[in-house]
N, C-alpha and C. Protein backbone atom coordinates (compact mmCIF):
# COMPACT_ATOMS: atom_id res chain seq x y z
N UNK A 1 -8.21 -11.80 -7.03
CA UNK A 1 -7.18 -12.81 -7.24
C UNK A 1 -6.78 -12.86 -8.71
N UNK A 2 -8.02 -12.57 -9.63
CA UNK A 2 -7.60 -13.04 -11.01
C UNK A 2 -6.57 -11.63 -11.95
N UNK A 3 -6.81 -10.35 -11.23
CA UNK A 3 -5.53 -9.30 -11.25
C UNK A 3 -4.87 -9.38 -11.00
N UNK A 4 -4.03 -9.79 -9.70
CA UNK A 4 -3.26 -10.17 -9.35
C UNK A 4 -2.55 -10.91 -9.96
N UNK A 5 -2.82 -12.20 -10.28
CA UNK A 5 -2.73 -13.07 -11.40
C UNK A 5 -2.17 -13.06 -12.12
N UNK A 6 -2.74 -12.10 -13.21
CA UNK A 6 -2.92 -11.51 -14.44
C UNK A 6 -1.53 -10.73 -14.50
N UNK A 7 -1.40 -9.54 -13.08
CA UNK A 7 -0.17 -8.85 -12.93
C UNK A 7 1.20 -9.82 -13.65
N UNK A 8 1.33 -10.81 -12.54
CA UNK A 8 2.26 -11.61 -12.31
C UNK A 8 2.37 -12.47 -13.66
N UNK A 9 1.21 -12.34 -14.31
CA UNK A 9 1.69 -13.09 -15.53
C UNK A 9 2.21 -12.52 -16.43
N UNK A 10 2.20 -11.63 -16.94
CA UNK A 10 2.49 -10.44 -17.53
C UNK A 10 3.37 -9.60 -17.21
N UNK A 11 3.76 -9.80 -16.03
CA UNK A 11 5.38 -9.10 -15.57
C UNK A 11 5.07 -7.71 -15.39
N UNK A 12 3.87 -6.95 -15.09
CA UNK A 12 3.54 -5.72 -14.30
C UNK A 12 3.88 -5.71 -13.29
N UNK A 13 4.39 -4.43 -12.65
CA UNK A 13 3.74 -3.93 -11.16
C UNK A 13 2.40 -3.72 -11.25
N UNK A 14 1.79 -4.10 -9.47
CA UNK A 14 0.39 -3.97 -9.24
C UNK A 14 0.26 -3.09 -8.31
N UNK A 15 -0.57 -2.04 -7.80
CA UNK A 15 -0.76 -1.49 -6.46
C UNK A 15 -2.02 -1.30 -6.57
N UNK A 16 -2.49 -1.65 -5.41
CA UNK A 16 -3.95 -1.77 -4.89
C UNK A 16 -4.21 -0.50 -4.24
N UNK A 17 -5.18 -0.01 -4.77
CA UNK A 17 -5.59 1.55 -4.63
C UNK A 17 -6.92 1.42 -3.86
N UNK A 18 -7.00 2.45 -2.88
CA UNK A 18 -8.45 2.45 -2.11
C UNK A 18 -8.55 1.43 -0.88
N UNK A 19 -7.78 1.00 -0.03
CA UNK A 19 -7.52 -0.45 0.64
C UNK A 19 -7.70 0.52 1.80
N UNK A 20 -8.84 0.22 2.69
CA UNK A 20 -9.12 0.74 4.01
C UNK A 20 -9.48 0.10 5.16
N UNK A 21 -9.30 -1.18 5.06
CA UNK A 21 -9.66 -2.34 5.89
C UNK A 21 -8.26 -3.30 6.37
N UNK A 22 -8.23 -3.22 7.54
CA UNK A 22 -6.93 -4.31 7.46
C UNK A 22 -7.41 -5.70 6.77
N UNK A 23 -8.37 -6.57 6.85
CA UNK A 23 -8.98 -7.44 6.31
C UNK A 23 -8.78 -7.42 4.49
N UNK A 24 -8.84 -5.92 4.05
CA UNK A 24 -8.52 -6.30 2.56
C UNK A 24 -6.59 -6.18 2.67
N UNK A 25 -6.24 -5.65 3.45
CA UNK A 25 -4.28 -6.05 3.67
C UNK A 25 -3.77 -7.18 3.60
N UNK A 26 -4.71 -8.35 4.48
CA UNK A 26 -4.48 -9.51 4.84
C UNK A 26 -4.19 -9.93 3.60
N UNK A 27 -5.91 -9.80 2.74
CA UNK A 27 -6.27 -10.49 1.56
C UNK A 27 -5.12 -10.13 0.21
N UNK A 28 -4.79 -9.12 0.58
CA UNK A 28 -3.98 -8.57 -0.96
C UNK A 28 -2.04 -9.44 -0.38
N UNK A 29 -2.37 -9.53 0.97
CA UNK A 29 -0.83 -9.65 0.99
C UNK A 29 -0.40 -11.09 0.70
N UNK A 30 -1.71 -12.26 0.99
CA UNK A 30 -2.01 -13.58 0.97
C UNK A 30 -1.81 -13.76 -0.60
N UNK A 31 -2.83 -13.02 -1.34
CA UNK A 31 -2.62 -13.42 -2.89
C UNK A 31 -1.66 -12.65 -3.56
N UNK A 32 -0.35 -12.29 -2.81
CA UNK A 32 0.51 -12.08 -3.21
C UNK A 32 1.12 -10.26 -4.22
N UNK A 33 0.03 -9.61 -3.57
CA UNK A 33 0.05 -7.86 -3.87
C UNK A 33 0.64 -7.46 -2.55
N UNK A 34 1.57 -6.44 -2.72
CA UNK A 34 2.41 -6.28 -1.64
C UNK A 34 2.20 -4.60 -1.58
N UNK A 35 2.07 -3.62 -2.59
CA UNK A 35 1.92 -2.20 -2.62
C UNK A 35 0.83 -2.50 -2.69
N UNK A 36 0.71 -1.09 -1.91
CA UNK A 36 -0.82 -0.96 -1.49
C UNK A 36 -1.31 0.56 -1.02
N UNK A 37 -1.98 1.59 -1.29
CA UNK A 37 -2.06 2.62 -0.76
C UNK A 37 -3.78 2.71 -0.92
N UNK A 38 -4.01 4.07 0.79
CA UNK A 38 -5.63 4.20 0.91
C UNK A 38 -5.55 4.61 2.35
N UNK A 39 -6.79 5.04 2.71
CA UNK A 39 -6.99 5.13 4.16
C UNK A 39 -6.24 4.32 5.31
N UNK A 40 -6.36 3.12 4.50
CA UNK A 40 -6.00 2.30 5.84
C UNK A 40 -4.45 2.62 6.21
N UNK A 41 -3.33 3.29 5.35
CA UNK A 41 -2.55 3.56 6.14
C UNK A 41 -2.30 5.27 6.20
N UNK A 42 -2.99 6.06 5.88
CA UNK A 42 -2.81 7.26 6.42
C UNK A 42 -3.97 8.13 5.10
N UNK A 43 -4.30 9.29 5.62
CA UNK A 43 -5.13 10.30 5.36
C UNK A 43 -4.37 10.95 4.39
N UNK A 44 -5.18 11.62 3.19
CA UNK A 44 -4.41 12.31 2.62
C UNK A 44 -3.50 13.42 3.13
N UNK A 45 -2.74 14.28 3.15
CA UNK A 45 -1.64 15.27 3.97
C UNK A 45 -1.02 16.10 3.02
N UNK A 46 -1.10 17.34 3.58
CA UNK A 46 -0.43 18.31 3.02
C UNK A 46 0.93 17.96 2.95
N UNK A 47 1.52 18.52 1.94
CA UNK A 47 3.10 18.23 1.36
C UNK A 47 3.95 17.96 2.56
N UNK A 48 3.77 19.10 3.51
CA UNK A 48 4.88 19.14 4.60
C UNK A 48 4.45 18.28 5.69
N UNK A 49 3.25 18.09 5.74
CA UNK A 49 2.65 16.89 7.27
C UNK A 49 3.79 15.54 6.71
N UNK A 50 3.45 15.44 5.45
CA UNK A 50 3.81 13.90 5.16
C UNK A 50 5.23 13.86 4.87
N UNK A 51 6.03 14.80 4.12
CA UNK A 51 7.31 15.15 4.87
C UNK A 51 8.01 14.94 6.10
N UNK A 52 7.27 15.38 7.25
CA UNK A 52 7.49 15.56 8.15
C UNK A 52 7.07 13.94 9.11
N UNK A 53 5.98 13.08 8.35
CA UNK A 53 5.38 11.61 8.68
C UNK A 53 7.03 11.03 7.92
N UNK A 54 6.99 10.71 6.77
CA UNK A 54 7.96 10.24 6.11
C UNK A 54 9.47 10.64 7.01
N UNK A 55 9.82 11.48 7.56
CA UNK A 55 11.16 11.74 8.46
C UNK A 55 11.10 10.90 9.79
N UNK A 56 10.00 11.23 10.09
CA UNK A 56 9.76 10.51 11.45
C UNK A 56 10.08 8.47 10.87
N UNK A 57 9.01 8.55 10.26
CA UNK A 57 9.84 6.87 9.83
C UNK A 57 11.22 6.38 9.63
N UNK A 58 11.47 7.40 8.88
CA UNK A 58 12.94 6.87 8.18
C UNK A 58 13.90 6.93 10.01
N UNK A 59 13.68 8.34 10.48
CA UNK A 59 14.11 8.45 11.79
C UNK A 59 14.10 6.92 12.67
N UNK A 60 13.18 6.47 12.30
CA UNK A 60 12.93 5.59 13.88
C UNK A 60 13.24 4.20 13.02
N UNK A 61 13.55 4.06 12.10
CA UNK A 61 13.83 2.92 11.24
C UNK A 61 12.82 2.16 11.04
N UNK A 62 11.80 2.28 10.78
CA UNK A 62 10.28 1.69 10.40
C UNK A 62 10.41 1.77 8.85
């Protein structure tokens, strides 16, 4: 909470690195951290898998 905080006081962007639990999503989205990257939403990926993940989103409007 007190990074977060700290972000916002100071007029940084924050992104929460390593987040593999929906439970820490909840927590980061509650105290107000909104980027977020880690396991919990996908595996690391070769250039073209995630290319090819990233098309499919934009495709389906997600």
């Amino acid at each position: 909470k007190a990074i977060i905080q700290l972000s916002k006081t100071l007029g940084i962007g924050l992104v929460a690195q390593g987040v593999e639990y929906q439970e820490q999503v909840a927590f980061l989205q509650q105290n107000g951290c909104h980027i977020m990257q880690g396991y919990h939403f996908s595996r690391p990926l070769p250039a073209a898998e995630f290319e090819r993940l990233l098309a499919a989103q934009v495709g389906s409007g997600a």
